[in-house]
N, C-alpha and C. Protein backbone atom coordinates (compact mmCIF):
# COMPACT_ATOMS: atom_id res chain seq x y z
N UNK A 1 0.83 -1.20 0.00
CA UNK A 1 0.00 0.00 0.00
C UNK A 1 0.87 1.25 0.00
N UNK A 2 0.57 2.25 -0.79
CA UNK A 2 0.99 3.08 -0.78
C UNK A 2 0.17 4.53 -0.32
N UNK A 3 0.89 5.10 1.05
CA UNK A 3 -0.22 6.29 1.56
C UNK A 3 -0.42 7.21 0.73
N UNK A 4 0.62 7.53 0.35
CA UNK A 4 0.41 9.08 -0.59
C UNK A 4 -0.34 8.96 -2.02
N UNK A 5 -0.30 7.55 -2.19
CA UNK A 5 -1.42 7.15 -3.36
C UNK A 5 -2.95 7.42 -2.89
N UNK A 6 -3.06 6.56 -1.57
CA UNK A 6 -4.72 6.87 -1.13
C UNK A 6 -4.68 8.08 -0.75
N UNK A 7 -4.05 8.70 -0.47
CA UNK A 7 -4.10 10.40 0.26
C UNK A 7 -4.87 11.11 -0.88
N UNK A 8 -3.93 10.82 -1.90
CA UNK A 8 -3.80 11.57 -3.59
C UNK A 8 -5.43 10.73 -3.86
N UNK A 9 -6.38 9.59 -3.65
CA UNK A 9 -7.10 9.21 -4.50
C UNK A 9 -8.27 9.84 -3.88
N UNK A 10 -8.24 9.62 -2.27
CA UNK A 10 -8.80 10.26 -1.42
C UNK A 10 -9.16 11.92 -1.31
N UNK A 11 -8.25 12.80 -2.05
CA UNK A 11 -8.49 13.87 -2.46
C UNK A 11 -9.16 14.27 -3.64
N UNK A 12 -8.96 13.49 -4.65
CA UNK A 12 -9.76 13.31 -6.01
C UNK A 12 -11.35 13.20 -5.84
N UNK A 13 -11.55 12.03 -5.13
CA UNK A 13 -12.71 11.66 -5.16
C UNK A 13 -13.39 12.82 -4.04
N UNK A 14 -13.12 13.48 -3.11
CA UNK A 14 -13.53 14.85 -2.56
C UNK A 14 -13.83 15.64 -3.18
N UNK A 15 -12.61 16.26 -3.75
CA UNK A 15 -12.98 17.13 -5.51
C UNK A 15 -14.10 16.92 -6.08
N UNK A 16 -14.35 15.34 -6.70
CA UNK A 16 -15.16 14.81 -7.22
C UNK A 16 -16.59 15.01 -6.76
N UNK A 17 -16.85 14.75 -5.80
CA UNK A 17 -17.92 14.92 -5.10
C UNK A 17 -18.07 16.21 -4.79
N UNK A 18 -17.50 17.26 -4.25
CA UNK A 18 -18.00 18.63 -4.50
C UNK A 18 -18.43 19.22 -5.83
N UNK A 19 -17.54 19.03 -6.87
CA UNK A 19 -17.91 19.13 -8.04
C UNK A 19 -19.37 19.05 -8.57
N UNK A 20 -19.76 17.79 -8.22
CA UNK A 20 -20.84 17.28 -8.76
C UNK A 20 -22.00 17.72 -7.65
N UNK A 21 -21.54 17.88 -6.23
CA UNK A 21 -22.58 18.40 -5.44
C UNK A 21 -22.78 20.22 -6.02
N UNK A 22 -22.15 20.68 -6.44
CA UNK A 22 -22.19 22.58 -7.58
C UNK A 22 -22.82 22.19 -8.70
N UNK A 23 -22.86 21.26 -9.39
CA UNK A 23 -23.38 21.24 -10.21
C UNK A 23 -24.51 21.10 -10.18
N UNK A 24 -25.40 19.78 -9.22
CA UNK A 24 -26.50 19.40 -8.68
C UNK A 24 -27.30 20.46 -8.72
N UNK A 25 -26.38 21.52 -7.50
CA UNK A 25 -27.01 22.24 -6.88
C UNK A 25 -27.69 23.49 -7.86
N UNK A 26 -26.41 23.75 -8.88
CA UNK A 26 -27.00 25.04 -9.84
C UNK A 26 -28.02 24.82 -10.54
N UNK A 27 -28.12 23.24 -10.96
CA UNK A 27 -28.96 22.56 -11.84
C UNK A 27 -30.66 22.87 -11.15
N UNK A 28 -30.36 22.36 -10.10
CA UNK A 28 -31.43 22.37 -8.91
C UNK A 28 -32.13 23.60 -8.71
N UNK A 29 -31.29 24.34 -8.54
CA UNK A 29 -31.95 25.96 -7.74
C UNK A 29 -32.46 26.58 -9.40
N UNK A 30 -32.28 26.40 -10.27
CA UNK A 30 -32.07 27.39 -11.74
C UNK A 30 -31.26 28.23 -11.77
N UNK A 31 -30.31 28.47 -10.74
CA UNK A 31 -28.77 29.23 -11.32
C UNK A 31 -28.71 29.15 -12.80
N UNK A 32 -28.53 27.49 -13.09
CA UNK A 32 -27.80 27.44 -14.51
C UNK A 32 -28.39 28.13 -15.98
N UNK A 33 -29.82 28.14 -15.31
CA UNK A 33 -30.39 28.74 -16.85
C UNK A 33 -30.31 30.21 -16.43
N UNK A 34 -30.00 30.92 -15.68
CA UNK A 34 -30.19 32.33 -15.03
C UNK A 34 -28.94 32.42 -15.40
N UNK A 35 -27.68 32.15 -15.45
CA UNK A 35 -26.45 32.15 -15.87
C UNK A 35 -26.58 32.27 -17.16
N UNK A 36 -27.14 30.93 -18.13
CA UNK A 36 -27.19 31.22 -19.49
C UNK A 36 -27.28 32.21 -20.28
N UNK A 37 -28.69 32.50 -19.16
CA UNK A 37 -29.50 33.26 -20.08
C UNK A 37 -28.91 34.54 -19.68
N UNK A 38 -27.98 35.32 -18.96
CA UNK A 38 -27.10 36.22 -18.54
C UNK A 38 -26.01 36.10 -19.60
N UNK A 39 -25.03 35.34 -19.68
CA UNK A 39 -24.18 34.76 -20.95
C UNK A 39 -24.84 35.52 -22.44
N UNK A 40 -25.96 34.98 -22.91
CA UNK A 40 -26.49 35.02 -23.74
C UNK A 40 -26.43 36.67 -24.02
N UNK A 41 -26.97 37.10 -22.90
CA UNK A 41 -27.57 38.65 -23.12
C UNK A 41 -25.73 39.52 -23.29
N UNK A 42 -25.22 39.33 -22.46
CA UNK A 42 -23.58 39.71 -22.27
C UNK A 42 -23.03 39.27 -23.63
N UNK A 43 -23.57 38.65 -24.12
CA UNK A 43 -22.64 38.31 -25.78
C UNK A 43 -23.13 39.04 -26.91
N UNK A 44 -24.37 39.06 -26.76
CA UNK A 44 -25.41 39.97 -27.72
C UNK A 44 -25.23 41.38 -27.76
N UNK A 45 -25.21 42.28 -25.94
CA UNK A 45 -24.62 43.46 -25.84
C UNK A 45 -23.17 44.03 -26.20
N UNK A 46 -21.99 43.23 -26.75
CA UNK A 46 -20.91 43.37 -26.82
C UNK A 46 -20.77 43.06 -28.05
N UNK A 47 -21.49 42.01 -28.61
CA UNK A 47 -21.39 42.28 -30.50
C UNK A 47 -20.94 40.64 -30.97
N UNK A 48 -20.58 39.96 -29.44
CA UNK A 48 -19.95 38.86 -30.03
C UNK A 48 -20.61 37.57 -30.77
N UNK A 49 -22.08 37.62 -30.78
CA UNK A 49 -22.86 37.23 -31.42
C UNK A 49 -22.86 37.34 -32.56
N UNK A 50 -22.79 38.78 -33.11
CA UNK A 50 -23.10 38.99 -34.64
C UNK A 50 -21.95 38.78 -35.60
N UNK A 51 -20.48 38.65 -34.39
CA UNK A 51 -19.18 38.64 -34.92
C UNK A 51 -19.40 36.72 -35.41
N UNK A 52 -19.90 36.49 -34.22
CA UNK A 52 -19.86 35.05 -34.78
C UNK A 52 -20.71 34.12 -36.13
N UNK A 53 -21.71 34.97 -36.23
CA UNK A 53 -23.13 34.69 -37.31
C UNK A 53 -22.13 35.47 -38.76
N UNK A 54 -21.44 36.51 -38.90
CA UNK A 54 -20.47 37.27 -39.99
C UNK A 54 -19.33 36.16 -39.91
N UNK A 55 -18.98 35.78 -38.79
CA UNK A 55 -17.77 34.55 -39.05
C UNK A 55 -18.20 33.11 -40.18
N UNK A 56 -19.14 32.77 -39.58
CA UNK A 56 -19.98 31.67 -40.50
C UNK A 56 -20.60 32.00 -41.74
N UNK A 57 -20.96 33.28 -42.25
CA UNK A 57 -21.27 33.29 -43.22
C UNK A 57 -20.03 33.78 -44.14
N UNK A 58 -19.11 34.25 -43.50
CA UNK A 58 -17.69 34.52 -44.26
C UNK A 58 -17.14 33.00 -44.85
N UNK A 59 -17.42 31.92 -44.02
CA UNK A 59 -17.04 30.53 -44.36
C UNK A 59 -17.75 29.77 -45.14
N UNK A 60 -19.31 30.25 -44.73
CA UNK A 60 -20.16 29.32 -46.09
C UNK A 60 -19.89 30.19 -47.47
N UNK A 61 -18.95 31.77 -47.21
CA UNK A 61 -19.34 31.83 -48.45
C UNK A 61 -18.12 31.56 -49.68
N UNK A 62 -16.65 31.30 -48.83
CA UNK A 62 -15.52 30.94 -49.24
C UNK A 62 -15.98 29.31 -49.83
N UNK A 63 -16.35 28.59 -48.76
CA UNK A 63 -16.53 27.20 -49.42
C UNK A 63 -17.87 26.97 -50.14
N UNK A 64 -18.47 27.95 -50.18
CA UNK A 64 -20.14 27.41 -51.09
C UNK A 64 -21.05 26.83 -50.16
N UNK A 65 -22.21 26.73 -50.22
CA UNK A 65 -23.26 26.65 -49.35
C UNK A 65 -23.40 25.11 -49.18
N UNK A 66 -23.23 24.92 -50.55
CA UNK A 66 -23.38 23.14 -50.71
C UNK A 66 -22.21 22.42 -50.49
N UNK A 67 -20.96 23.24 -49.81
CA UNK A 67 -19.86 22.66 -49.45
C UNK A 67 -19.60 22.48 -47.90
N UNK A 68 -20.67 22.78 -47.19
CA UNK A 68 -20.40 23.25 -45.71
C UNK A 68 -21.45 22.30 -44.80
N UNK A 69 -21.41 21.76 -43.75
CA UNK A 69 -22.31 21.21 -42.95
C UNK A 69 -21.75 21.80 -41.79
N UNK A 70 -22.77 21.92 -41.17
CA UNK A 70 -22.98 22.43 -39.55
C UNK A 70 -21.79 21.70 -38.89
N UNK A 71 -21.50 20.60 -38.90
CA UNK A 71 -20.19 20.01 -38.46
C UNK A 71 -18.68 20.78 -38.49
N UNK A 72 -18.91 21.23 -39.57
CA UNK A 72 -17.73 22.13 -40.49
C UNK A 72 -17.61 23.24 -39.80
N UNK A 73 -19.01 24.33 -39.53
CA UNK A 73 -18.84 25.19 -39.32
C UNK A 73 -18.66 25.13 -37.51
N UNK A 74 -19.03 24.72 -36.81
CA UNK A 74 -19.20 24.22 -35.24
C UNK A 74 -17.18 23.59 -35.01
N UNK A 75 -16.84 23.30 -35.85
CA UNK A 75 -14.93 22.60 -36.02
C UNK A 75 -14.16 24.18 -35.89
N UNK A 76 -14.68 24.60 -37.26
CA UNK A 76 -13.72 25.83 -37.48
C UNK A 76 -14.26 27.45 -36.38
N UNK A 77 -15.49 27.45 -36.18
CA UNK A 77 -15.68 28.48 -35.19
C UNK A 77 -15.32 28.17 -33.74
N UNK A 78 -15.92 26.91 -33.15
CA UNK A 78 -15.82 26.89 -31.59
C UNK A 78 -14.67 27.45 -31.16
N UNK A 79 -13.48 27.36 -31.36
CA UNK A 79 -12.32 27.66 -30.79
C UNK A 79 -12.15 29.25 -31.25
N UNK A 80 -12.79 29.66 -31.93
CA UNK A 80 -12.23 31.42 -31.92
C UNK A 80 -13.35 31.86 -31.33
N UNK A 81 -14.45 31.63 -31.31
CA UNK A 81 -15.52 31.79 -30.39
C UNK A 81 -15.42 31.87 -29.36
N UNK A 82 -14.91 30.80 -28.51
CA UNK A 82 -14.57 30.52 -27.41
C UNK A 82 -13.02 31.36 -26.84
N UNK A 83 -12.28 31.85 -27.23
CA UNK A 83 -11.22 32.87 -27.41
C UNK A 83 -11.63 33.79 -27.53
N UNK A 84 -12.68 34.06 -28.30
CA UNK A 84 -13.39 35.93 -28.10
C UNK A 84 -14.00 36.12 -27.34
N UNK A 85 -14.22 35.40 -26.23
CA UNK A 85 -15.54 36.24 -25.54
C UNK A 85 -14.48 36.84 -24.60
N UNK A 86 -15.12 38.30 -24.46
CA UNK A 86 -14.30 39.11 -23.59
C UNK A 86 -14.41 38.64 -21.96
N UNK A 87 -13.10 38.84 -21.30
CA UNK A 87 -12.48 38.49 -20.13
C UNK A 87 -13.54 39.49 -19.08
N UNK A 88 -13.79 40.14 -19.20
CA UNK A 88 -15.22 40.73 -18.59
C UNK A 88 -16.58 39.86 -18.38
N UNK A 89 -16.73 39.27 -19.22
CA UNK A 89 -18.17 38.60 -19.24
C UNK A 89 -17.53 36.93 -18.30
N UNK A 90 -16.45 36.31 -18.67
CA UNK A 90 -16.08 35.66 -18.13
C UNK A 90 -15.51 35.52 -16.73
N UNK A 91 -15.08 37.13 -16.15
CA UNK A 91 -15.22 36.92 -14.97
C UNK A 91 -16.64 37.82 -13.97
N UNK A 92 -16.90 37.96 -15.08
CA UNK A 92 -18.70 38.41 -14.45
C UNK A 92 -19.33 36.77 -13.77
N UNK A 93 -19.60 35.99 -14.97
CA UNK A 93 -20.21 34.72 -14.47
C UNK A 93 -19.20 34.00 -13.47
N UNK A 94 -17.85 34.04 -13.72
CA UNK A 94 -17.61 32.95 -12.74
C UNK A 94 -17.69 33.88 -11.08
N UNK A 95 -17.57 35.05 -11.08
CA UNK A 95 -17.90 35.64 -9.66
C UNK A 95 -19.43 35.35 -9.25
N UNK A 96 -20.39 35.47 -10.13
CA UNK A 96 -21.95 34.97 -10.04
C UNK A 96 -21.90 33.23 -9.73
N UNK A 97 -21.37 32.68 -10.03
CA UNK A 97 -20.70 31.15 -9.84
C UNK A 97 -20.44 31.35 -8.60
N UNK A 98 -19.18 31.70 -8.07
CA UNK A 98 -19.10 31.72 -6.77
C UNK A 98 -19.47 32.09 -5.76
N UNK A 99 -20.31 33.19 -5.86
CA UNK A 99 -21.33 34.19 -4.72
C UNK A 99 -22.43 32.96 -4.88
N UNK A 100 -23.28 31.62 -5.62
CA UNK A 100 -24.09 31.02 -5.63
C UNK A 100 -23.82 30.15 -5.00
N UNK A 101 -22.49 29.40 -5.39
CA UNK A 101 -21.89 28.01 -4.02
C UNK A 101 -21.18 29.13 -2.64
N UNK A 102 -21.07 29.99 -2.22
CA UNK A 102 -20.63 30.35 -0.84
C UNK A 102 -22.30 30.48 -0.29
N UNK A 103 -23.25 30.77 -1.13
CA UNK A 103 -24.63 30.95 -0.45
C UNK A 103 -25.42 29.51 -0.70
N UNK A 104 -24.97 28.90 -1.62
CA UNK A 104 -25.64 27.75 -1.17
C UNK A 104 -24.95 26.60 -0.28
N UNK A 105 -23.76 26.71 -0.02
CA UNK A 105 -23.04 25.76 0.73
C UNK A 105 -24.12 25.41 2.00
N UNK A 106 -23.54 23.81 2.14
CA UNK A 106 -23.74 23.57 3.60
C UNK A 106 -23.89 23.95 4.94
């Protein structure tokens, strides 16, 4: 047996279980769609929406309409999408994230 192995697995599975008890919980209370739907509005007010709908049609229109499936376009956007959203909106929600688990804790 090795301690610092169960110490180390014993900490994981803690992690683990808090994890999933935040998630439960946001799921539970409607945090998560009150978040979304916050997300949503914060992307729309800043433009990054329309940047992304001009991104996709810049691509269907390089490869042709009949050259493109939703697969295609969801490959080549997610990752600059996900890189543009401004560092503002991202630490807006995760502070709304955390003011929800210090008030819903145990």
């Amino acid at each position: 047996m090795n301690p610092q192995l169960d110490e180390n697995q014993g900490l994981l599975q803690l992690q683990l279980h808090h994890n999933l008890w935040a998630f439960v919980q946001l799921i539970e209370s409607g945090e998560k769609e009150r978040l979304m739907e916050l997300l949503r509005e914060r992307l729309i007010e800043c433009g990054w929406k329309d940047e992304m709908k001009a991104l996709c049609r810049q691509f269907v229109k390089k490869k042709g309409s009949n050259n493109v499936t939703v697969d295609d376009l969801i490959h080549v956007i997610t990752p600059r999408g996900r890189a543009s959203i401004p560092d503002s909106i991202k630490a807006e929600l995760l502070q709304r994230i955390r003011t929800f688990l210090v008030s819903a804790a145990p």
